[in-house]
N, C-alpha and C. Protein backbone atom coordinates (compact mmCIF):
# COMPACT_ATOMS: atom_id res chain seq x y z
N UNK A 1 -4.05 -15.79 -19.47
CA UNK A 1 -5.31 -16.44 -19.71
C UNK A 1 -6.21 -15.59 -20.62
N UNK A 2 -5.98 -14.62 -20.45
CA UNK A 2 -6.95 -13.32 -21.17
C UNK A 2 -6.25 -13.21 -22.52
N UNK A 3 -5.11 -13.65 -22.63
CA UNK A 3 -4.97 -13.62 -24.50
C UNK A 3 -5.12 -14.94 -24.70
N UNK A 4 -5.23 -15.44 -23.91
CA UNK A 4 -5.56 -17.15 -24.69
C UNK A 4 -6.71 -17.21 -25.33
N UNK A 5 -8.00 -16.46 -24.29
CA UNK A 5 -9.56 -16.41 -24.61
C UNK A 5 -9.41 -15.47 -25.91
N UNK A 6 -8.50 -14.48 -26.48
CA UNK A 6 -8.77 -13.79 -27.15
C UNK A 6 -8.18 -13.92 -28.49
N UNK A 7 -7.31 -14.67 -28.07
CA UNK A 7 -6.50 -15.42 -29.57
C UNK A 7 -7.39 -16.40 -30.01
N UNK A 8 -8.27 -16.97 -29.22
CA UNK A 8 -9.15 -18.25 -29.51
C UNK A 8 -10.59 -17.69 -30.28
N UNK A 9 -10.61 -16.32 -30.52
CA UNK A 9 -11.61 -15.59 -30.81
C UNK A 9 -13.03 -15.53 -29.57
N UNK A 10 -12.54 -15.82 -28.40
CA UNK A 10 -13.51 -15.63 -27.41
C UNK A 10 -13.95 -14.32 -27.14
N UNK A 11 -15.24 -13.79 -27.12
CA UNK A 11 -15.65 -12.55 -27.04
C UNK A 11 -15.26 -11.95 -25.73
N UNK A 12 -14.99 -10.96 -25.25
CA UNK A 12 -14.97 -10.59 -24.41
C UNK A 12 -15.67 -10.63 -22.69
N UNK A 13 -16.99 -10.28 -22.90
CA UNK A 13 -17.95 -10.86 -21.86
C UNK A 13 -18.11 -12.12 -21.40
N UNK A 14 -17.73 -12.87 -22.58
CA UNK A 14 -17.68 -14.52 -22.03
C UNK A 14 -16.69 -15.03 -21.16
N UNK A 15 -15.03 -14.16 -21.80
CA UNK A 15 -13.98 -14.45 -21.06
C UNK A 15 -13.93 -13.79 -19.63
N UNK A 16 -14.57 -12.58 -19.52
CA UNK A 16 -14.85 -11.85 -17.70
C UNK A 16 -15.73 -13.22 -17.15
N UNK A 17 -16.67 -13.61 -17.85
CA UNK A 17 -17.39 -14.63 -17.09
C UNK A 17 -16.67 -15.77 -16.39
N UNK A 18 -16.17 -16.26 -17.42
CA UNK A 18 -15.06 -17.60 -17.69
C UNK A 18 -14.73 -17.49 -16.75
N UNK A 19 -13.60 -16.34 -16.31
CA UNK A 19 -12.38 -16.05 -15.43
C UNK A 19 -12.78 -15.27 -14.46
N UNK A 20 -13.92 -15.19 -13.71
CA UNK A 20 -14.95 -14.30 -12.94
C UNK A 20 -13.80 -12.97 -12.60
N UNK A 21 -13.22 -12.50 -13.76
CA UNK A 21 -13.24 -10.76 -13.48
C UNK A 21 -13.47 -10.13 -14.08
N UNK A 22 -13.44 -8.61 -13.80
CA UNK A 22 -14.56 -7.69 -14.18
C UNK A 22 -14.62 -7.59 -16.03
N UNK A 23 -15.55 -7.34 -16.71
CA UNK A 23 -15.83 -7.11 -17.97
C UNK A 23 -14.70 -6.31 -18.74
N UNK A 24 -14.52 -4.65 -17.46
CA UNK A 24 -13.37 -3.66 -18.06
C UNK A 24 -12.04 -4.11 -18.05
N UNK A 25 -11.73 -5.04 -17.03
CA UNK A 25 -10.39 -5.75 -17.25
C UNK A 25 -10.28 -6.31 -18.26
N UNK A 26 -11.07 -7.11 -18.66
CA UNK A 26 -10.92 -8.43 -19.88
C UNK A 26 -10.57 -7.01 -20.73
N UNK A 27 -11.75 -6.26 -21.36
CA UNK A 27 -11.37 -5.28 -22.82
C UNK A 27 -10.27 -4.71 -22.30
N UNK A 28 -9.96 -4.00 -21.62
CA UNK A 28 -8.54 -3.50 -21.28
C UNK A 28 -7.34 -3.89 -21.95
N UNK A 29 -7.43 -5.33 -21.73
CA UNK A 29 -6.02 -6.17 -22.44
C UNK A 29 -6.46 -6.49 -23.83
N UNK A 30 -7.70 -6.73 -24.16
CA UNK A 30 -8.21 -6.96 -25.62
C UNK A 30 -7.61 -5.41 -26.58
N UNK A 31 -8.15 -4.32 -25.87
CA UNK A 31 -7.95 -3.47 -26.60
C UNK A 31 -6.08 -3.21 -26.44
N UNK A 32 -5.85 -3.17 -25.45
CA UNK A 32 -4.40 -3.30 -25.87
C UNK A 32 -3.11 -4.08 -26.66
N UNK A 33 -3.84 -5.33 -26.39
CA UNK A 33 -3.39 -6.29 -27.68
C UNK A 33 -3.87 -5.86 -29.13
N UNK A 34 -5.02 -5.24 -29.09
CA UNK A 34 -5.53 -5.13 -30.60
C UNK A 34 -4.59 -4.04 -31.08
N UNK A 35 -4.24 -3.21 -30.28
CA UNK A 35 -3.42 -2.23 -30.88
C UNK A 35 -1.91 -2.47 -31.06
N UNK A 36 -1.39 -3.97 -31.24
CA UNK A 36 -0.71 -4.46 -31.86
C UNK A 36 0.83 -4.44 -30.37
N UNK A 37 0.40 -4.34 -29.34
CA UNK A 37 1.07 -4.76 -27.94
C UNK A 37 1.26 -6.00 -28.05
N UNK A 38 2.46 -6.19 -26.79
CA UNK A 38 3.28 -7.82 -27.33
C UNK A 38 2.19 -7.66 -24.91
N UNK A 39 1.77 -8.84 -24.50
CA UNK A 39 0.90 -9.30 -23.30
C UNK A 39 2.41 -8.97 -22.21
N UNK A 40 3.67 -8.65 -22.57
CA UNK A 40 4.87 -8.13 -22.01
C UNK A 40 5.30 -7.20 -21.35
N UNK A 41 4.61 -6.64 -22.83
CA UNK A 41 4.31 -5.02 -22.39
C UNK A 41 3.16 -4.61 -21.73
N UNK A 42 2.15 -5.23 -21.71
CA UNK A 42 1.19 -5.02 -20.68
C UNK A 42 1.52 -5.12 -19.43
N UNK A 43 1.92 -6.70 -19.27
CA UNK A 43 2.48 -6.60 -17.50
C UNK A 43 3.33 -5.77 -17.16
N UNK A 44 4.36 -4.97 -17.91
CA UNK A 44 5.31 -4.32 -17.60
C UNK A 44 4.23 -3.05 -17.48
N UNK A 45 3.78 -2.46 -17.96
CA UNK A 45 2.83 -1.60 -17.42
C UNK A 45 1.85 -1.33 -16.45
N UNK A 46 1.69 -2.52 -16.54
CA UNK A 46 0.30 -2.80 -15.14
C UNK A 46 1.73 -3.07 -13.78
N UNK A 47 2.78 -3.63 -13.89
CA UNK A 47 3.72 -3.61 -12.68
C UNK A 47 4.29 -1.86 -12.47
N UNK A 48 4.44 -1.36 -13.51
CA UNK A 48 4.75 0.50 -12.96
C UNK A 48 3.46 0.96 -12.75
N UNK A 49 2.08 0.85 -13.13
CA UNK A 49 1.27 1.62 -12.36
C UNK A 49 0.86 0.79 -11.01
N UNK A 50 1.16 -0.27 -11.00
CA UNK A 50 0.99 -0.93 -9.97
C UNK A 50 1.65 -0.35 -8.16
N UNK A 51 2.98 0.09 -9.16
CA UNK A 51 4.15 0.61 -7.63
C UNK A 51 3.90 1.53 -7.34
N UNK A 52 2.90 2.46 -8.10
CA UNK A 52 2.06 4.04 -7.68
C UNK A 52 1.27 3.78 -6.09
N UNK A 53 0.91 2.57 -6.27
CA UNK A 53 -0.42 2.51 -5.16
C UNK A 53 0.30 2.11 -3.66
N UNK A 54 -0.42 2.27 -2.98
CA UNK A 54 -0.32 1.74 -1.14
C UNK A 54 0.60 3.14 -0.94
N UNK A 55 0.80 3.40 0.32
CA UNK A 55 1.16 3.42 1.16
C UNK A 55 3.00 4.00 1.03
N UNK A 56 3.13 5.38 1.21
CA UNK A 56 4.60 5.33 0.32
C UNK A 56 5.53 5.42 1.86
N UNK A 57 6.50 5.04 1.96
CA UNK A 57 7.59 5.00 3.18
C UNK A 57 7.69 5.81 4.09
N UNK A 58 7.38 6.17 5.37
CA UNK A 58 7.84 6.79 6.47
C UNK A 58 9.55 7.10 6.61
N UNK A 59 9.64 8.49 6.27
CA UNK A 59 11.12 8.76 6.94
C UNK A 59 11.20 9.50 7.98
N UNK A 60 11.96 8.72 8.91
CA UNK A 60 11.50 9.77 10.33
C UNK A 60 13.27 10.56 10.49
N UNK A 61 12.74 11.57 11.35
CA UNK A 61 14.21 12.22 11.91
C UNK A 61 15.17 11.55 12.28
N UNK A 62 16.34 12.63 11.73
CA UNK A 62 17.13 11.33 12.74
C UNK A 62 17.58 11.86 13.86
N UNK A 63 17.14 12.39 14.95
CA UNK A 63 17.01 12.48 16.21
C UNK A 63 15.77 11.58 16.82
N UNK A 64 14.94 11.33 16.02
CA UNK A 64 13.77 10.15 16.23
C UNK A 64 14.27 8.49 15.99
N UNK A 65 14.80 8.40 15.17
CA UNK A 65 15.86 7.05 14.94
C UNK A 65 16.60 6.94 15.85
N UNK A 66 17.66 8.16 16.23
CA UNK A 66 18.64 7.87 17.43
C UNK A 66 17.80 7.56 18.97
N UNK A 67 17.32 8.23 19.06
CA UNK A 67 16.43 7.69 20.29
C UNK A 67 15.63 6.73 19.78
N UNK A 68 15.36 5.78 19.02
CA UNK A 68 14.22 4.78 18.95
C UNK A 68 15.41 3.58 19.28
N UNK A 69 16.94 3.90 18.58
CA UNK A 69 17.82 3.22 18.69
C UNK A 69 17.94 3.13 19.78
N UNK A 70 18.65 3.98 20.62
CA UNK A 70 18.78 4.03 21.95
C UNK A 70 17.81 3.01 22.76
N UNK A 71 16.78 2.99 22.69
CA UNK A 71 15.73 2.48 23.54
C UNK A 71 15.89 0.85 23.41
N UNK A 72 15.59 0.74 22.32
CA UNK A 72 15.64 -0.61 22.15
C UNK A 72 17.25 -1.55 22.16
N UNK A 73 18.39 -0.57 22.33
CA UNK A 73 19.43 -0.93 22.74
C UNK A 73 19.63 -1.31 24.18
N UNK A 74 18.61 -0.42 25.04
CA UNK A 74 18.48 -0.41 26.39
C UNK A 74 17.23 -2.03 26.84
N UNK A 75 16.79 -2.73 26.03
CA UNK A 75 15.83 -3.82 25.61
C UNK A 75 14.55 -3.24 25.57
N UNK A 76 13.88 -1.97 25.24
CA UNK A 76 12.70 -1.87 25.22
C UNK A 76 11.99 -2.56 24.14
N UNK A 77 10.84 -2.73 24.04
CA UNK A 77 10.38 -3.49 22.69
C UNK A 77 9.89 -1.86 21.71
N UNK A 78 9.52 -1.92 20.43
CA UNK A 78 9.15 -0.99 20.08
C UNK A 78 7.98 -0.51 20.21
N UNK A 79 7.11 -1.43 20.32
CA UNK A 79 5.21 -1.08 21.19
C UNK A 79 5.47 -0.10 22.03
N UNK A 80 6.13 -0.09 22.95
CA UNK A 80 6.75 0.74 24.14
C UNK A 80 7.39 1.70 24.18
N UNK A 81 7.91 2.43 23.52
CA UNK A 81 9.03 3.55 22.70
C UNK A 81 7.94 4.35 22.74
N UNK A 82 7.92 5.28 23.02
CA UNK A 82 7.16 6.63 22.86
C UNK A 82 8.17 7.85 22.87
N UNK A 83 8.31 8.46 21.94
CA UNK A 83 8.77 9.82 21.54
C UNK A 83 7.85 10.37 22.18
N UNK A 84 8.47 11.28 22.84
CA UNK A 84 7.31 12.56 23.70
C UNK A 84 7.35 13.97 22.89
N UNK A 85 6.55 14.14 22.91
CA UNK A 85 6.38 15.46 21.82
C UNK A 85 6.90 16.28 20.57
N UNK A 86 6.44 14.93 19.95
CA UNK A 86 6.87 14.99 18.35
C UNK A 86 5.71 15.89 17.95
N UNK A 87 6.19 16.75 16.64
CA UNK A 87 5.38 17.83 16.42
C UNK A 87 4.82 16.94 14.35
N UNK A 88 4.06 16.65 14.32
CA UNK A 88 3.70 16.27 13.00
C UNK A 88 2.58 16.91 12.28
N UNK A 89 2.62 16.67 10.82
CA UNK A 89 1.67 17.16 9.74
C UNK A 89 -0.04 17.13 10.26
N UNK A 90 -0.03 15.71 10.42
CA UNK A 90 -1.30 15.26 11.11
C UNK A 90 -1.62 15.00 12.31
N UNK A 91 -0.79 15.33 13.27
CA UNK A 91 -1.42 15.72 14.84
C UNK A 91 -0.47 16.72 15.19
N UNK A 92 -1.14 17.33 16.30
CA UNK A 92 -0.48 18.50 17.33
C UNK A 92 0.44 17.99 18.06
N UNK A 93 0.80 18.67 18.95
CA UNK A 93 2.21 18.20 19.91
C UNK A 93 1.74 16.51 20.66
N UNK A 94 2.43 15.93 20.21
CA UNK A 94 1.97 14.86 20.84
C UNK A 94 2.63 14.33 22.27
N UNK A 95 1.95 14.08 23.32
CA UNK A 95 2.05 13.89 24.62
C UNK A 95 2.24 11.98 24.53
N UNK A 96 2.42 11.68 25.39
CA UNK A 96 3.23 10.24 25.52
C UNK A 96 1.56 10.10 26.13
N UNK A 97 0.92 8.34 25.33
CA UNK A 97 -0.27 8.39 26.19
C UNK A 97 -0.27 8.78 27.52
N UNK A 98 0.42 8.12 28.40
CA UNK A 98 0.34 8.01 30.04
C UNK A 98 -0.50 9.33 30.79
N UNK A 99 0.24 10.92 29.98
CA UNK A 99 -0.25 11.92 30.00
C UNK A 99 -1.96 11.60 29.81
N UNK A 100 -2.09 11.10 28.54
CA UNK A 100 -3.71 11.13 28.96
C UNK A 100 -4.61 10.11 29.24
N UNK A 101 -3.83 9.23 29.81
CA UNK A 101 -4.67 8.00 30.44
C UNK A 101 -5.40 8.61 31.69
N UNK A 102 -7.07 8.30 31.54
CA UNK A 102 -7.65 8.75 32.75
C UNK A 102 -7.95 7.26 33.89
N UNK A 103 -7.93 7.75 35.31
CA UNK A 103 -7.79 6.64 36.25
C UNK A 103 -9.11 6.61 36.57
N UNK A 104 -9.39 5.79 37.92
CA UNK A 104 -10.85 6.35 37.89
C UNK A 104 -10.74 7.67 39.24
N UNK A 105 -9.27 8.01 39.40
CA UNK A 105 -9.65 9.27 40.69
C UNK A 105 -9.26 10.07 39.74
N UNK A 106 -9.67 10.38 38.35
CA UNK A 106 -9.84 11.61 37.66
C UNK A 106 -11.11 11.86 37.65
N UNK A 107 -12.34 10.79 37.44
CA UNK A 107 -13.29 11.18 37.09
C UNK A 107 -14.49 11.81 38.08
C-alpha cells in the first residue's frame, strides 16, 4: 500500500494519515525505494530483523526433560511438575512452592 501512495506521487504525511501509521514508517519505505530497492527486498528485510525480536527458546537440561518426561508419563499434567531445586541464572535454589506455602498455623 505504501508504494502504491508513493508511485502515485502521494507525499508522505498524507500516506501515514491515509493508512493511520506512523509518519517514520511511511519515509522508511519511501526512502528505501528511492534508493532504487525492488518493495521485495524490503519485506525480506523487515522479515530478518523481524526474527531478532521476542523471546528466544528455553533449553532446559536434560536431566530436567527426563524427569518432566517421567512425570507426565506417570499422568501428571505439566502445571504440576515441579523440579525441586533447580539452580538458575535468575533465581536461587529453587524450593518446590509447597515449601513456602504459609497455612494459617504458621502465622
Amino acid at each position: 500500500m505504501i508504494a502504491n501512495f508513493r508511485d502515485q506521487g502521494v507525499k508522505a504525511y498524507r500516506a501515514a494519515k491515509l493508512l493511520h501509521r506512523s509518519l517514520e514508517t511511511v519515509y522508511r519505505v519511501y526512502r528505501f525505494l528511492a534508493a532504487g530497492h525492488t518493495l521485495q527486498e524490503y519485506y525480506q528485510h523487515y522479515r530478518e530483523n523481524k526474527a531478532h525480536c521476542g523471546r528466544k527458546a528455553i533449553q532446559l537440561p536434560t536431566d530436567e526433560v527426563t524427569y518432566i518426561k517421567a512425570k507426565v508419563a506417570q499422568g501428571w499434567t505439566p502445571d504440576t511438575i515441579e523440579y525441586p531445586y533447580i539452580k538458575r541464572k535468575d533465581t536461587t535454589n529453587y524450593l518446590p512452592s509447597s515449601y513456602h506455602r504459609r497455612t494459617n498455623d504458621d502465622r
